[in-house]
PDB file of N, CA and C in Angstrom:
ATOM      1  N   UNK A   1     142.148  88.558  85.559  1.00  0.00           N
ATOM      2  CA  UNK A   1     141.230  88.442  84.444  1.00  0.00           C
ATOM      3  C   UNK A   1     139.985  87.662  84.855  1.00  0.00           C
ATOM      4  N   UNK A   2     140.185  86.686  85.686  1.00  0.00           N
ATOM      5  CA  UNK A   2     138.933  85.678  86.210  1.00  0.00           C
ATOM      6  C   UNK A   2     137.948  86.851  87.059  1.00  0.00           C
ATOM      7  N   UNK A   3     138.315  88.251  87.738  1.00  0.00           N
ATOM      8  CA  UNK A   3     137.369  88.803  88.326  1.00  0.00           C
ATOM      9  C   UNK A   3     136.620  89.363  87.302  1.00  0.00           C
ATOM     10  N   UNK A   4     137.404  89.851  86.280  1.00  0.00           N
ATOM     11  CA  UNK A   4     136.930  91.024  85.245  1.00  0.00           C
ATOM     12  C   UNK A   4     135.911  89.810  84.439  1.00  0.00           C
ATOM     13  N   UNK A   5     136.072  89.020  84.439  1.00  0.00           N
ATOM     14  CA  UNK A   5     135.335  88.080  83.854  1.00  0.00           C
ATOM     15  C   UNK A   5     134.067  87.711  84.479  1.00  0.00           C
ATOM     16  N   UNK A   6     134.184  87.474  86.002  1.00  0.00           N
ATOM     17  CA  UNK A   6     132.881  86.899  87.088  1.00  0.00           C
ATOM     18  C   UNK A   6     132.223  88.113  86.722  1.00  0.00           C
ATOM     19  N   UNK A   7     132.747  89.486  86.826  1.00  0.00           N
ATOM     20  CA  UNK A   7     131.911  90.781  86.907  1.00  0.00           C
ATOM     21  C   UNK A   7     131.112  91.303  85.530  1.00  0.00           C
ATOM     22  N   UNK A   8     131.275  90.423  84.266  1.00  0.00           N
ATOM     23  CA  UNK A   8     130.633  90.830  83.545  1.00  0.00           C
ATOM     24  C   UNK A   8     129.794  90.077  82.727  1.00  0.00           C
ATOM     25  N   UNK A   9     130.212  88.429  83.609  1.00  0.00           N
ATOM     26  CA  UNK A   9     129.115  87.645  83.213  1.00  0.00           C
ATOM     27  C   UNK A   9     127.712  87.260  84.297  1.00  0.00           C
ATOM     28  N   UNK A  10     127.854  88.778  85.196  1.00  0.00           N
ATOM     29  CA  UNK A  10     126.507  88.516  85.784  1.00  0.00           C
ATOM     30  C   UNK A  10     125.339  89.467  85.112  1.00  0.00           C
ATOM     31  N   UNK A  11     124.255  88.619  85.340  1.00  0.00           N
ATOM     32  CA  UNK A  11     123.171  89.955  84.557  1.00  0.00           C
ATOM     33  C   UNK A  11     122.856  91.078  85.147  1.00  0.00           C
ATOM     34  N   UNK A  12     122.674  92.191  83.902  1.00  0.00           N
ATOM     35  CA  UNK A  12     122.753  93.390  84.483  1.00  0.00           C
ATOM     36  C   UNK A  12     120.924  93.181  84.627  1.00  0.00           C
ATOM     37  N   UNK A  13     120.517  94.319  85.357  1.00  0.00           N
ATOM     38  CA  UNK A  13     119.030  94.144  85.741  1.00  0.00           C
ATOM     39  C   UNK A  13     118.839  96.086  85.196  1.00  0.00           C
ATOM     40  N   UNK A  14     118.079  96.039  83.783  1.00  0.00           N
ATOM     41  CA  UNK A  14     117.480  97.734  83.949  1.00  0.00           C
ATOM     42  C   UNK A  14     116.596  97.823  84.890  1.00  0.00           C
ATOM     43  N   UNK A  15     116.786  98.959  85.419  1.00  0.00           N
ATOM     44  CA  UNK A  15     115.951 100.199  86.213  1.00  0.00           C
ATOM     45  C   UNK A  15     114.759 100.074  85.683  1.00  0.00           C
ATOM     46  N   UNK A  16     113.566  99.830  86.055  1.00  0.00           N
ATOM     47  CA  UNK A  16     112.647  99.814  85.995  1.00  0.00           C
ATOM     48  C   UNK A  16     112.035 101.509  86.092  1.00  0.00           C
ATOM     49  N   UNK A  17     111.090 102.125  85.576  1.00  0.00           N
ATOM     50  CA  UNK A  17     111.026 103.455  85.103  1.00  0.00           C
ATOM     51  C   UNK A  17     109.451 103.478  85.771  1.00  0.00           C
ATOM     52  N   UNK A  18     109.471 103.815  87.080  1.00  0.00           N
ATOM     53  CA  UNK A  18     108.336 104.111  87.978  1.00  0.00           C
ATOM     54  C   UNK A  18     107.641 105.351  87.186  1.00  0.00           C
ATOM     55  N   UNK A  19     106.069 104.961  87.199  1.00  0.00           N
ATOM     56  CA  UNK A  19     105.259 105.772  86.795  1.00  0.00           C
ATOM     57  C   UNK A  19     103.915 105.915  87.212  1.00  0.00           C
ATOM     58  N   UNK A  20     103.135 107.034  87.293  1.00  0.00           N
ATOM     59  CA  UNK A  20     102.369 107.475  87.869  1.00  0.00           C
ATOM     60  C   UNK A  20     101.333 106.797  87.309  1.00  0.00           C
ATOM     61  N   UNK A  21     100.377 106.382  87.876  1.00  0.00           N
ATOM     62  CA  UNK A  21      98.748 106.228  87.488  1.00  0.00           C
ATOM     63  C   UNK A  21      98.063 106.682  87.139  1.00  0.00           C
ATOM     64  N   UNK A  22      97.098 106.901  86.084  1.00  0.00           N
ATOM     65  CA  UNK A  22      96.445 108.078  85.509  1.00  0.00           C
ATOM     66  C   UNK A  22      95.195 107.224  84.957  1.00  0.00           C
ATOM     67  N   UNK A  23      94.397 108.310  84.676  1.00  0.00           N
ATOM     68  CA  UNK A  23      93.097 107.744  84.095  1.00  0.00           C
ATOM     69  C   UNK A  23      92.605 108.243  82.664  1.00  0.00           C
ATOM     70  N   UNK A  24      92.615 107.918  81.725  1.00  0.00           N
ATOM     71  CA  UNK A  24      92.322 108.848  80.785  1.00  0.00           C
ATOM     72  C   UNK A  24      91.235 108.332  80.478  1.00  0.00           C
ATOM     73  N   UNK A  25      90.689 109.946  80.171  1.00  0.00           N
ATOM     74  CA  UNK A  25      88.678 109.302  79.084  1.00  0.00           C
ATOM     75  C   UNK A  25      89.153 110.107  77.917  1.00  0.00           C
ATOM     76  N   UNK A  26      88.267 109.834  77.023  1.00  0.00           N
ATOM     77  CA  UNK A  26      87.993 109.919  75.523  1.00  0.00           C
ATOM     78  C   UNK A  26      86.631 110.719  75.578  1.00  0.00           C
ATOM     79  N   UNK A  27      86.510 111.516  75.093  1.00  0.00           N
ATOM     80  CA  UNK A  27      85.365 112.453  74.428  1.00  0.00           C
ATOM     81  C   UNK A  27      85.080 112.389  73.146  1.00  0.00           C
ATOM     82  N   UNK A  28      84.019 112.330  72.093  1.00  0.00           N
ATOM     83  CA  UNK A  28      84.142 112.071  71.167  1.00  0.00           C
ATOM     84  C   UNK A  28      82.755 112.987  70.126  1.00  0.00           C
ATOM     85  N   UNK A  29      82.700 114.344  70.200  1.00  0.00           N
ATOM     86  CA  UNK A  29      81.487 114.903  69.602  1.00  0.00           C
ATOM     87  C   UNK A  29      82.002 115.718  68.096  1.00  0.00           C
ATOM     88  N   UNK A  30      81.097 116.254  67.693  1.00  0.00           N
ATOM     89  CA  UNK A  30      80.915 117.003  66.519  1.00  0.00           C
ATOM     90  C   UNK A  30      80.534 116.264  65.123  1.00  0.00           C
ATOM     91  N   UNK A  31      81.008 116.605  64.245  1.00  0.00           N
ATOM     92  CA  UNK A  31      81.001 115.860  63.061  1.00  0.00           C
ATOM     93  C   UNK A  31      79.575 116.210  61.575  1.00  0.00           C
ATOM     94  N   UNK A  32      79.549 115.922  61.136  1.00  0.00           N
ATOM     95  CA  UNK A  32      78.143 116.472  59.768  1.00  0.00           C
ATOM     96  C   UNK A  32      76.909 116.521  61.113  1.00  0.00           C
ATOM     97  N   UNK A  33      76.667 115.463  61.258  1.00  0.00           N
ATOM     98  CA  UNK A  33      75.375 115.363  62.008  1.00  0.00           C
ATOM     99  C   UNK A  33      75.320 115.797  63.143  1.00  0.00           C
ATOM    100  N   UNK A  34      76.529 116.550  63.551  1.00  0.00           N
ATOM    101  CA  UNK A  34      76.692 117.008  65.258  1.00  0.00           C
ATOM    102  C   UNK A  34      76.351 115.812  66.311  1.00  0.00           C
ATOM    103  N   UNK A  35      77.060 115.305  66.569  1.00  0.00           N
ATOM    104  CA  UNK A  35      77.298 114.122  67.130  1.00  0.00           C
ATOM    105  C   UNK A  35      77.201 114.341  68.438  1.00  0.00           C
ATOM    106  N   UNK A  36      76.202 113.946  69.666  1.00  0.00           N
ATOM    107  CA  UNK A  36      76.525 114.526  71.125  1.00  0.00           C
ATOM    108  C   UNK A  36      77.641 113.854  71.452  1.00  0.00           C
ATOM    109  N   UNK A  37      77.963 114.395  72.419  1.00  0.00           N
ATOM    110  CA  UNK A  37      79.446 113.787  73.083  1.00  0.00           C
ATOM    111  C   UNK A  37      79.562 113.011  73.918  1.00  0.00           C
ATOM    112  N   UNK A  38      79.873 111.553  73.173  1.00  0.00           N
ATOM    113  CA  UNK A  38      80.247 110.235  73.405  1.00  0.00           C
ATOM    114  C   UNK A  38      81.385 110.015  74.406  1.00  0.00           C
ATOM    115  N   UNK A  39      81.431 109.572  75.502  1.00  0.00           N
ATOM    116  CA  UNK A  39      83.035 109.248  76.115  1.00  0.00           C
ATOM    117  C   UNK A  39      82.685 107.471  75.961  1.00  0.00           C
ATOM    118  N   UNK A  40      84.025 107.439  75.906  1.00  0.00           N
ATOM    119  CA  UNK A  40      84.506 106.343  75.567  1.00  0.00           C
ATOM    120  C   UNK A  40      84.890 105.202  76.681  1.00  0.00           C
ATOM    121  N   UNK A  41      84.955 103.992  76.828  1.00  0.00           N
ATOM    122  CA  UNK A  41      85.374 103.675  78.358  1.00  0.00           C
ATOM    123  C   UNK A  41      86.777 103.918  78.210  1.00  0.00           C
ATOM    124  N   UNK A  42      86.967 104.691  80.041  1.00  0.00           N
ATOM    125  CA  UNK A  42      88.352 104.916  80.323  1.00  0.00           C
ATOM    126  C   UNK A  42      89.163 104.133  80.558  1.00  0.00           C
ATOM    127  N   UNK A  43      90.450 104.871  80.693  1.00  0.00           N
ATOM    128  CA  UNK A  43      91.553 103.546  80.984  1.00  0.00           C
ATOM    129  C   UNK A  43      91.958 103.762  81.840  1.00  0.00           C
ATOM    130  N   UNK A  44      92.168 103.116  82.679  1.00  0.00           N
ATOM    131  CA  UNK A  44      92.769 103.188  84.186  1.00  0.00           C
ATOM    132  C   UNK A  44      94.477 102.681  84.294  1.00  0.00           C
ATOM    133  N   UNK A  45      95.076 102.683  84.264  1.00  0.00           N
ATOM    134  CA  UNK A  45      96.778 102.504  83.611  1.00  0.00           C
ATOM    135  C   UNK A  45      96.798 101.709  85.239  1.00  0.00           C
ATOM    136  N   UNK A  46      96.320 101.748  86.365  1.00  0.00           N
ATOM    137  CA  UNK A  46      96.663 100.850  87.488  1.00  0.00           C
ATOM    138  C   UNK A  46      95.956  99.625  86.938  1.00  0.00           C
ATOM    139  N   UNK A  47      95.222  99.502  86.509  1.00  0.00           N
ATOM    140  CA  UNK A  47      94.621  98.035  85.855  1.00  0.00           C
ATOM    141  C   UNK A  47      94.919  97.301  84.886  1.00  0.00           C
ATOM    142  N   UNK A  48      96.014  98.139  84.033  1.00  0.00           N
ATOM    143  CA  UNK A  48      96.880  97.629  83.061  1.00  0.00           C
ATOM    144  C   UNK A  48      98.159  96.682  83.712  1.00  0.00           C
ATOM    145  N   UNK A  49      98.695  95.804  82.916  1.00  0.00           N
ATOM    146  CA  UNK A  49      99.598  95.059  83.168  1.00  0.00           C
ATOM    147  C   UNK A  49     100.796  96.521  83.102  1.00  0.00           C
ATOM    148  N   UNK A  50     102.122  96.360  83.703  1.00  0.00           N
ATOM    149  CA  UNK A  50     103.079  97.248  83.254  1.00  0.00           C
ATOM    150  C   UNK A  50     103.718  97.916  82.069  1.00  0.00           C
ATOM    151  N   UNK A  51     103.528  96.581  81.122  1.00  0.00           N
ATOM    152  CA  UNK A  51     104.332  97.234  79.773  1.00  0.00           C
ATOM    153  C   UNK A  51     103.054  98.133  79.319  1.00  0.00           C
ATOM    154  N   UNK A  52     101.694  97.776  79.250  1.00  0.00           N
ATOM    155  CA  UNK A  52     100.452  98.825  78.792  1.00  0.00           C
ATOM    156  C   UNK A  52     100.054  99.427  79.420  1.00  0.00           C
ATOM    157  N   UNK A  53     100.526  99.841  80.842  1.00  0.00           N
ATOM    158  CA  UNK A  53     100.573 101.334  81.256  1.00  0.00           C
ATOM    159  C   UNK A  53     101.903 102.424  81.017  1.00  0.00           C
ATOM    160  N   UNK A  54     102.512 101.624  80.662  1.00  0.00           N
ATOM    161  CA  UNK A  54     103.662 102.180  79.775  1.00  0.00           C
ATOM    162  C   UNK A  54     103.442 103.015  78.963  1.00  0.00           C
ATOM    163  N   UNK A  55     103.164 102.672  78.131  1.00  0.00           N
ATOM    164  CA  UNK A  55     102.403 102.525  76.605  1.00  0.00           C
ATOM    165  C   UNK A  55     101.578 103.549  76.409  1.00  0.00           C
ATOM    166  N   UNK A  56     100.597 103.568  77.678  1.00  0.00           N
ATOM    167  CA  UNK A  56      99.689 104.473  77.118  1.00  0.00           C
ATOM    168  C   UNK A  56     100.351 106.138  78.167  1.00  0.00           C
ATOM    169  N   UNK A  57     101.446 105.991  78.994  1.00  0.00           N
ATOM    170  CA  UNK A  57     102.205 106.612  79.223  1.00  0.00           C
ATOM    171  C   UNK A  57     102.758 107.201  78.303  1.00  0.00           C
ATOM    172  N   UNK A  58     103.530 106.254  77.548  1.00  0.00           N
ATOM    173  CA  UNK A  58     103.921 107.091  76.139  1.00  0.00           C
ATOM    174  C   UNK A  58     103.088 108.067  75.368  1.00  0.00           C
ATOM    175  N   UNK A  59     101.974 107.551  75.247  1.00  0.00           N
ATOM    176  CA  UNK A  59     101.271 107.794  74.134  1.00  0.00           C
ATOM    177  C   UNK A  59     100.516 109.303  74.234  1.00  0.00           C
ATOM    178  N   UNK A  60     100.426 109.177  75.481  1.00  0.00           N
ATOM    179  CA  UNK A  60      99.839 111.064  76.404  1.00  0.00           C
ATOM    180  C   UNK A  60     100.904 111.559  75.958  1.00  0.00           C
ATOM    181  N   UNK A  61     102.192 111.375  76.629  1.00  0.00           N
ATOM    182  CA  UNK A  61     103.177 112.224  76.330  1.00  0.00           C
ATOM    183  C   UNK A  61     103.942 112.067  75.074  1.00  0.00           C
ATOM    184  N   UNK A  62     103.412 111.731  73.947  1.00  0.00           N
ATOM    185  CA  UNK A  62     104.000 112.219  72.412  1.00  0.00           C
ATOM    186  C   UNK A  62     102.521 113.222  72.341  1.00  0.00           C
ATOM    187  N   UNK A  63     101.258 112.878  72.547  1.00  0.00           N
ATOM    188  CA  UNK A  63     100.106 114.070  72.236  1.00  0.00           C
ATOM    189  C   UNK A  63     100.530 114.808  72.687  1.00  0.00           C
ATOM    190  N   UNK A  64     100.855 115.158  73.957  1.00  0.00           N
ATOM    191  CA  UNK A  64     100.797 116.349  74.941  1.00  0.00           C
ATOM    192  C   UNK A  64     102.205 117.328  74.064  1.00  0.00           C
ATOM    193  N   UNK A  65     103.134 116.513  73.487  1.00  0.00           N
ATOM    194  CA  UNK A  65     103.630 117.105  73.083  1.00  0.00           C
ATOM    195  C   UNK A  65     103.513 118.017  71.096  1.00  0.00           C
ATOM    196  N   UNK A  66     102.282 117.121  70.750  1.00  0.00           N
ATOM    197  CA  UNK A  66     101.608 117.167  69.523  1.00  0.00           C
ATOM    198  C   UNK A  66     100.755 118.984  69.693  1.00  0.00           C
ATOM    199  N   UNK A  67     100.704 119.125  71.100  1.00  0.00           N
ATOM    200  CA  UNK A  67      99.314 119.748  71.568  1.00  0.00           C
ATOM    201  C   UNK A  67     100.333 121.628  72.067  1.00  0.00           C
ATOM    202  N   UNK A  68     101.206 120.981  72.315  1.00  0.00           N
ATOM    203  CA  UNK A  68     102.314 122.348  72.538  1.00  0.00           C
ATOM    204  C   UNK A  68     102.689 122.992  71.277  1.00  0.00           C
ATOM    205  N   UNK A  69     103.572 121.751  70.300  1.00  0.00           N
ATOM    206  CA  UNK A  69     103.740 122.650  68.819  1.00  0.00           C
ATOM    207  C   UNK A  69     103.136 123.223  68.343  1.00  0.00           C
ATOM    208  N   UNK A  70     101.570 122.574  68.533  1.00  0.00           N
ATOM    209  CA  UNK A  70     100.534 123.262  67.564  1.00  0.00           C
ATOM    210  C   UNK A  70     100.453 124.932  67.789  1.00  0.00           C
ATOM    211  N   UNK A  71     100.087 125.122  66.631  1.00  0.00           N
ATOM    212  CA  UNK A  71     100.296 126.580  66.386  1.00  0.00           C
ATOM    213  C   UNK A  71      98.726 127.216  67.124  1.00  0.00           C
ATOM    214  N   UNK A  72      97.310 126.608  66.884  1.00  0.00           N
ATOM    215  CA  UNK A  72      96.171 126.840  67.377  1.00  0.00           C
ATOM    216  C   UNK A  72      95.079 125.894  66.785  1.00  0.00           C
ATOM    217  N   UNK A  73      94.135 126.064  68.133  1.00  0.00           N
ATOM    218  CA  UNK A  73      93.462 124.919  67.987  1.00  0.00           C
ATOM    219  C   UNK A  73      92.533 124.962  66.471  1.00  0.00           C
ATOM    220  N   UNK A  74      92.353 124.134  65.726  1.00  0.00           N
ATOM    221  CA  UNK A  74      91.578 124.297  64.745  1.00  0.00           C
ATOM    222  C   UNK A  74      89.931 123.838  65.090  1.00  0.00           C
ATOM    223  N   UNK A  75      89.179 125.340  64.323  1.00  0.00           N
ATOM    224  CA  UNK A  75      88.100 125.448  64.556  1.00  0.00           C
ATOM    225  C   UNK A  75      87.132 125.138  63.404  1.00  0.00           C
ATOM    226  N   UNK A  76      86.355 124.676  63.047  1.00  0.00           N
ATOM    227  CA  UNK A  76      85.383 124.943  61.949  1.00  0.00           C
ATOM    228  C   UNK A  76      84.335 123.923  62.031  1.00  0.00           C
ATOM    229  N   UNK A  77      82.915 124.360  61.216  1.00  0.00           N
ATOM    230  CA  UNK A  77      81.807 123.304  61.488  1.00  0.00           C
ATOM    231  C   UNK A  77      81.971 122.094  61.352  1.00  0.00           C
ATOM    232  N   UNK A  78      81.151 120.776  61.407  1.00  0.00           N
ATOM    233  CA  UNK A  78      81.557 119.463  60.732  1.00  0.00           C
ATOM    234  C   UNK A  78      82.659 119.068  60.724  1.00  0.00           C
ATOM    235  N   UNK A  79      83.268 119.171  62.093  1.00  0.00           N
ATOM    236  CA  UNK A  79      84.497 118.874  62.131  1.00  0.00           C
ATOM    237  C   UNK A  79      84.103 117.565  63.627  1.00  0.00           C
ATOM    238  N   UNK A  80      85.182 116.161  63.713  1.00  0.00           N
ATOM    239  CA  UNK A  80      84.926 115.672  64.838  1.00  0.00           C
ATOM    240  C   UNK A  80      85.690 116.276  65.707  1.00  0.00           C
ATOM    241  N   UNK A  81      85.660 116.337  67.466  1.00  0.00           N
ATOM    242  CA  UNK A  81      86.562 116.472  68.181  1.00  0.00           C
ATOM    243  C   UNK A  81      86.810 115.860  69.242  1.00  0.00           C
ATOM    244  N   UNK A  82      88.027 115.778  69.013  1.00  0.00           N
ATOM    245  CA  UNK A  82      88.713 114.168  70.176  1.00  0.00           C
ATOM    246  C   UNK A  82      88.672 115.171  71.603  1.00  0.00           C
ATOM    247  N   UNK A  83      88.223 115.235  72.579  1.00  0.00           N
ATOM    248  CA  UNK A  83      88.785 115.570  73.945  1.00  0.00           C
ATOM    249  C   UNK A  83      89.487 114.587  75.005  1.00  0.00           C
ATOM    250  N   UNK A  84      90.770 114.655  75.051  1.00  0.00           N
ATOM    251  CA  UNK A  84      91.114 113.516  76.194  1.00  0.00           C
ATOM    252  C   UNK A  84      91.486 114.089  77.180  1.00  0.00           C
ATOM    253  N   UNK A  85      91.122 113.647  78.553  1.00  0.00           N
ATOM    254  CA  UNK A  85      90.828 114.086  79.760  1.00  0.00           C
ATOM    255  C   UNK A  85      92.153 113.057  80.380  1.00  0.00           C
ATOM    256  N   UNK A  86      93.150 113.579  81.426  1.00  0.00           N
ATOM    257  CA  UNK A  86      93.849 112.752  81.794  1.00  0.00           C
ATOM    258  C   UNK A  86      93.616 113.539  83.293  1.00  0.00           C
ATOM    259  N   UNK A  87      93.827 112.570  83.958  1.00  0.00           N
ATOM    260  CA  UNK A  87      93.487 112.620  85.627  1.00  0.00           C
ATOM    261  C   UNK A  87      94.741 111.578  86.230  1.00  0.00           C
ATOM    262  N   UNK A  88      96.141 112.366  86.810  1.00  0.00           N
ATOM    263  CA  UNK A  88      96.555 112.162  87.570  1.00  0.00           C
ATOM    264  C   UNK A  88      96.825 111.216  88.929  1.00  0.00           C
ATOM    265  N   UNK A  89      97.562 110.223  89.350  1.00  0.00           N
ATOM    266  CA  UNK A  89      96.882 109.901  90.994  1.00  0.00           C
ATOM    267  C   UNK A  89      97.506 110.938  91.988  1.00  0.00           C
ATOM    268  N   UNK A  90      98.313 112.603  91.807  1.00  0.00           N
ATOM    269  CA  UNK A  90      98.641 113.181  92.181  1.00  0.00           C
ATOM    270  C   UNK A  90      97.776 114.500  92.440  1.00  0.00           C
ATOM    271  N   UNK A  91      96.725 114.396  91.499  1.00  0.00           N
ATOM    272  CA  UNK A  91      95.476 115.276  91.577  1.00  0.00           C
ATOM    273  C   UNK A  91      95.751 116.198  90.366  1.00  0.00           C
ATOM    274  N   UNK A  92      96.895 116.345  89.480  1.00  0.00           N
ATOM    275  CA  UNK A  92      97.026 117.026  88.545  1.00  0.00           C
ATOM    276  C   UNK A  92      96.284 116.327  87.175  1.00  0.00           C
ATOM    277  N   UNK A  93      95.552 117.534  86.332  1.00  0.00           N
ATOM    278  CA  UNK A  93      94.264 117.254  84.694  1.00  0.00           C
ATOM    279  C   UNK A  93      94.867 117.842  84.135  1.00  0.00           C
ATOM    280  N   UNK A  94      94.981 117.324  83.256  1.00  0.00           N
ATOM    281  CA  UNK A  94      95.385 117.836  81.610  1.00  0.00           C
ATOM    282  C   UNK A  94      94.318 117.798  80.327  1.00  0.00           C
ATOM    283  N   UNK A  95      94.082 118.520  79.303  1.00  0.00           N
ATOM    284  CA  UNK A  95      93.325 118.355  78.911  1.00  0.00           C
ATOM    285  C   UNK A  95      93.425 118.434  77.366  1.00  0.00           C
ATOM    286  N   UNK A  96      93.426 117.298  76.492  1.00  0.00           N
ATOM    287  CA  UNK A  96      93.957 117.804  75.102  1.00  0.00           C
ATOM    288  C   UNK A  96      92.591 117.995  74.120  1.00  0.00           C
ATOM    289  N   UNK A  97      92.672 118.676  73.398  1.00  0.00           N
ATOM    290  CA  UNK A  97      91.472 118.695  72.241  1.00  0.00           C
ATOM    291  C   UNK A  97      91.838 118.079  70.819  1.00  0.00           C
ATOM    292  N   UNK A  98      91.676 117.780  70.243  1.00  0.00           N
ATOM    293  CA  UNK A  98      91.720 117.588  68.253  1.00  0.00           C
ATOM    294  C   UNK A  98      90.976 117.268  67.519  1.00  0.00           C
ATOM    295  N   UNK A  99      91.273 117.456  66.775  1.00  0.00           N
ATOM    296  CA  UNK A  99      89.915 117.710  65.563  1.00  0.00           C
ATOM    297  C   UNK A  99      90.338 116.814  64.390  1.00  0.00           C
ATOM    298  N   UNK A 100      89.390 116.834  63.223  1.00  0.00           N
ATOM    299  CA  UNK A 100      89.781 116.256  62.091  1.00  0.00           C
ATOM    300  C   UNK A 100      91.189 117.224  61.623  1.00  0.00           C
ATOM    301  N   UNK A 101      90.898 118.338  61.819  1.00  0.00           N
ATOM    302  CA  UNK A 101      92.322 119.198  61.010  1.00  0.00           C
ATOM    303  C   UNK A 101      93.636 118.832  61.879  1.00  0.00           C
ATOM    304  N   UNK A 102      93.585 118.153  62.769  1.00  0.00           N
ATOM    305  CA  UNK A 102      94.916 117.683  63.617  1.00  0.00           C
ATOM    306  C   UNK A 102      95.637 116.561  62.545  1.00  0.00           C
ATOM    307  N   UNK A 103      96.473 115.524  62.821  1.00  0.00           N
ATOM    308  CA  UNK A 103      97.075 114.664  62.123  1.00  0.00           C
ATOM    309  C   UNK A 103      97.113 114.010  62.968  1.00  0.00           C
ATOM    310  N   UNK A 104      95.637 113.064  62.850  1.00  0.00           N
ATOM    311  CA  UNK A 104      95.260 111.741  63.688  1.00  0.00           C
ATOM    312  C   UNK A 104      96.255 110.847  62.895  1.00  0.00           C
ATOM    313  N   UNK A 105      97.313 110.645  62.248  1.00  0.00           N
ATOM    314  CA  UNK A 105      97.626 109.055  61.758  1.00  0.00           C
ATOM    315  C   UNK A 105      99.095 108.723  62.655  1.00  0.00           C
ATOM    316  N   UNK A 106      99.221 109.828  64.167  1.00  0.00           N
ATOM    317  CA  UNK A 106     100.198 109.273  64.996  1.00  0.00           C
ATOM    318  C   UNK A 106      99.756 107.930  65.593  1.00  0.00           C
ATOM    319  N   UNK A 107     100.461 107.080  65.984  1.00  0.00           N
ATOM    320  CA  UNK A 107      99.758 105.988  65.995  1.00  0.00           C
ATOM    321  C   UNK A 107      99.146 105.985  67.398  1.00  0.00           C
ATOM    322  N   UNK A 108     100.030 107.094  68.474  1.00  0.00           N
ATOM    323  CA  UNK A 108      99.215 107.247  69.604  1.00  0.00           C
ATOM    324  C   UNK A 108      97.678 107.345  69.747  1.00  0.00           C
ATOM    325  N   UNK A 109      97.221 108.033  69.003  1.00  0.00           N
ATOM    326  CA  UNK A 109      95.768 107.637  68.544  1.00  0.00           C
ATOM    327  C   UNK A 109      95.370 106.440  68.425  1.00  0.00           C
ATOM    328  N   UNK A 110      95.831 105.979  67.747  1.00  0.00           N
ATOM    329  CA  UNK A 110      95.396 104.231  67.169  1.00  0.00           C
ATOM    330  C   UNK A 110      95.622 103.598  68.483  1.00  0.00           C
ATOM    331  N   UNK A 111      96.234 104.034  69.831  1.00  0.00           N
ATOM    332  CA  UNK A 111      96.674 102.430  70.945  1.00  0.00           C
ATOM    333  C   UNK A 111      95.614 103.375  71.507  1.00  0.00           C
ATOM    334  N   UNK A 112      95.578 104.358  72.062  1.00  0.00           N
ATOM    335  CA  UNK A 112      94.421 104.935  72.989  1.00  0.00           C
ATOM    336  C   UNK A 112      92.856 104.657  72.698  1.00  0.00           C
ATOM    337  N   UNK A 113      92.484 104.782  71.586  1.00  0.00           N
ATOM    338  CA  UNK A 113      90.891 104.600  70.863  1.00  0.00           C
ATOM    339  C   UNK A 113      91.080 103.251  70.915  1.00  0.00           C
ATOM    340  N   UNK A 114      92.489 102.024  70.999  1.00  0.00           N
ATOM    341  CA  UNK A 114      92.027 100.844  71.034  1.00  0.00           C
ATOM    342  C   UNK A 114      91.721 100.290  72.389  1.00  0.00           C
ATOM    343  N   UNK A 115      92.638 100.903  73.006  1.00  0.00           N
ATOM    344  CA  UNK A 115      92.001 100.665  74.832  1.00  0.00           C
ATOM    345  C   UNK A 115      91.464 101.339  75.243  1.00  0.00           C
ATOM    346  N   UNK A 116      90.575 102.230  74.642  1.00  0.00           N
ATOM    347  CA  UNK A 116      89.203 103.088  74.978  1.00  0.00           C
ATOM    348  C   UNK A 116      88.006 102.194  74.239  1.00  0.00           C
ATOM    349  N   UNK A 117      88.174 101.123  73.234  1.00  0.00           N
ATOM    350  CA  UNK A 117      87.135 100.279  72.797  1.00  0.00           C
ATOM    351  C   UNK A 117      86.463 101.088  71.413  1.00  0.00           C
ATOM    352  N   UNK A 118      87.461 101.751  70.669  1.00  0.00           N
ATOM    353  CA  UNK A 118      86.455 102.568  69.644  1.00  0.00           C
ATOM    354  C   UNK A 118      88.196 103.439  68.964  1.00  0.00           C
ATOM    355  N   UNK A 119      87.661 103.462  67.496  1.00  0.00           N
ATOM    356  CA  UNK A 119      88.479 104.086  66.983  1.00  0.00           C
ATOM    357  C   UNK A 119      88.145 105.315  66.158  1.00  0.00           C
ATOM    358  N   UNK A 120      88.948 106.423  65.686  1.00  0.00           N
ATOM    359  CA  UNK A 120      88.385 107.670  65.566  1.00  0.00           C
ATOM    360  C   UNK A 120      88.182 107.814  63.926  1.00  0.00           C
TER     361      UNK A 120
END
């Protein structure tokens, strides 16, 4: 019983969840007044501490997956549109679009536009 005991009062250590480096920009045009297209400052996720390259790890991949369900992109005048540009350190771009007709109130929106310095 004293081994079963040494063996489970040592700390366990999680796996740390290696992740790629990426860069994302923010695009930011359209709207009543046709707005030229603003980018936003990017985020560089190697310049982030770990838990907020995490984070904004997450936050691509709940859009990216926002960006598959969608049925098609919504089009119409006076509309804003988000473009986020993600750049890889593997050389692979992704590229998401949204608009006001999307459902900006995921909060992934809200952490990205806050470490891009601007909210939508």
């Amino acid at each position: 019983m004293n081994a079963n005991r040494a063996r489970l009062s040592r700390p366990v250590h999680k796996a740390r969840i290696r992740t790629t480096r990426m860069k994302v920009t923010i695009n930011v045009s359209g709207g009543f007044a046709g707005l030229p297209r603003q980018q936003l400052k990017p985020i560089q996720t190697g310049r982030l501490d770990q838990q907020a390259a995490d984070q904004i790890h997450k936050c691509i991949e709940v859009l990216t997956q926002l960006v598959a369900a969608r049925k098609e992109t919504p089009v119409g005048a006076d509309m804003f549109q988000y473009e986020i540009e993600v750049e890889h350190d593997d050389g692979r771009q992704d590229r998401m679009i949204f608009t006001d007709e999307d459902d900006l109130t995921d909060p992934s929106f809200a952490i990205l536009f806050e470490y891009a310095g601007s909210y939508p």
